[in-house]
C-alpha atoms as a PDB file:
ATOM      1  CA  UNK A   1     142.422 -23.693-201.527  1.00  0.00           C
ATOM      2  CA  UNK A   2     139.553 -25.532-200.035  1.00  0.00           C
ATOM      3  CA  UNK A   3     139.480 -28.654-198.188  1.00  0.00           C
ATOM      4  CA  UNK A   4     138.550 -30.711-200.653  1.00  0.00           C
ATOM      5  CA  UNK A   5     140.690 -29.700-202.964  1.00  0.00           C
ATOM      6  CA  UNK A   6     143.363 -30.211-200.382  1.00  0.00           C
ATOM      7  CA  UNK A   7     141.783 -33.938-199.931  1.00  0.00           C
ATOM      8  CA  UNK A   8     141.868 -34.399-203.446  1.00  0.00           C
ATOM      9  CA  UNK A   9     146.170 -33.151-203.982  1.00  0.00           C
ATOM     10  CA  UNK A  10     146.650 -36.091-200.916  1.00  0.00           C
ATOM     11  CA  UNK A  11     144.690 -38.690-202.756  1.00  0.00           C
ATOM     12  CA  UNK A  12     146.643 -38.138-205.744  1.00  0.00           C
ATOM     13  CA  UNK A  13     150.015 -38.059-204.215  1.00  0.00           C
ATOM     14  CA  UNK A  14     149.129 -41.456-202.084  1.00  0.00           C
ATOM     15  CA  UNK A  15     147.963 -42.941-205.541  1.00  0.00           C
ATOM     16  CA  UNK A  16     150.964 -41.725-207.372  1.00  0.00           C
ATOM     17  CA  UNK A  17     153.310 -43.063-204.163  1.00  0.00           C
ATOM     18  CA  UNK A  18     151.247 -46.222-204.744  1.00  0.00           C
ATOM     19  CA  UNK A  19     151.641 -47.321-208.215  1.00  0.00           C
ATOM     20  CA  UNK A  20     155.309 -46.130-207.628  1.00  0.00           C
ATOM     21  CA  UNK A  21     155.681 -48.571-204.970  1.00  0.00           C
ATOM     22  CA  UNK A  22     154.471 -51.271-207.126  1.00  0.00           C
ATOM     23  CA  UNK A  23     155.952 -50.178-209.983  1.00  0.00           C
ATOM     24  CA  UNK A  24     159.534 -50.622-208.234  1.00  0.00           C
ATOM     25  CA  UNK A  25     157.919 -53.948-206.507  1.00  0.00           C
ATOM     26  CA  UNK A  26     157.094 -55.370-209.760  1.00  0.00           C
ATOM     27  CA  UNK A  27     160.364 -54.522-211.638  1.00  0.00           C
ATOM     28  CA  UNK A  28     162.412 -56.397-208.912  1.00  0.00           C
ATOM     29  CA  UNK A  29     160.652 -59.043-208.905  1.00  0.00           C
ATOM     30  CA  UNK A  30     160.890 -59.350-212.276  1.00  0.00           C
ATOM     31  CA  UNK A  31     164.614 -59.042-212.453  1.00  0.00           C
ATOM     32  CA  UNK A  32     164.472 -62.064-209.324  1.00  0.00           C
ATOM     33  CA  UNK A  33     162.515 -64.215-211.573  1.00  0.00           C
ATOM     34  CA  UNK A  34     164.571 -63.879-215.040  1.00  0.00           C
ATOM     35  CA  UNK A  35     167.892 -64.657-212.776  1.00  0.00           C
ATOM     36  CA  UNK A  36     166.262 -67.651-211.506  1.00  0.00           C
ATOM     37  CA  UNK A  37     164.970 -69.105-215.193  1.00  0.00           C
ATOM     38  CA  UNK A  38     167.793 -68.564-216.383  1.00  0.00           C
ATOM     39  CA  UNK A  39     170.365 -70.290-213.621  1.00  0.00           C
ATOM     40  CA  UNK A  40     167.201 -73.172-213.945  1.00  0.00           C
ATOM     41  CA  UNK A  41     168.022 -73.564-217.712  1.00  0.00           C
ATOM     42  CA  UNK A  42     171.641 -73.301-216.990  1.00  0.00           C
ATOM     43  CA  UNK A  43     171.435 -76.209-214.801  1.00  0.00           C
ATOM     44  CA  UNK A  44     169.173 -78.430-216.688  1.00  0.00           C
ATOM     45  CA  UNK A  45     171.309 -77.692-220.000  1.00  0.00           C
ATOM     46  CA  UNK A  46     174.478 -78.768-217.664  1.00  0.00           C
ATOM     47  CA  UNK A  47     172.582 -81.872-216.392  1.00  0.00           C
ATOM     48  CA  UNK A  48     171.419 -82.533-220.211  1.00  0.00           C
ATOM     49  CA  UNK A  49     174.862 -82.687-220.989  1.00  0.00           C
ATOM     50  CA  UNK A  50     176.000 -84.633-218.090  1.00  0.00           C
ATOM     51  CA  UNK A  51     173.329 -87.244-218.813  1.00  0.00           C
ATOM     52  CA  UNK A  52     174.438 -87.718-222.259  1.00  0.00           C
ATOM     53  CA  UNK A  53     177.968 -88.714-221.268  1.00  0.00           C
ATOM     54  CA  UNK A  54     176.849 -91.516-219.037  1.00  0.00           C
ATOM     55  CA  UNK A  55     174.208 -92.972-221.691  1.00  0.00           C
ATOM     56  CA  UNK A  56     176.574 -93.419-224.686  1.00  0.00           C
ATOM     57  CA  UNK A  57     176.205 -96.535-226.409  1.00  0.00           C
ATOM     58  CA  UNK A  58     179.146 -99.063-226.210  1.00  0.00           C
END
């Protein structure tokens, strides 16, 4: 093998670690951000509720 095929199988690999890397990066925080819409919604649909109770009419 020459050298620049040799260059060109490291390029590759680094580019193929690379979008690995992000690939994992991305899914986490991905999976960070549903968990945190969802506990958001959870907690404005509790204080929805809550708020209701104290505004009944009398």
């Amino acid at each position: 093998m020459g050298m620049a095929s040799k260059a060109g199988d490291w390029a590759f690999k680094a580019f193929t670690a690379g979008l690995g890397v992000a690939t994992i990066y991305l899914a986490a925080t991905f999976s960070v951000n549903v968990y945190r819409g969802l506990a958001w919604h959870n907690a404005q649909s509790k204080m929805d509720k809550e708020g209701s109770n104290e505004q009944k009419p009398q």
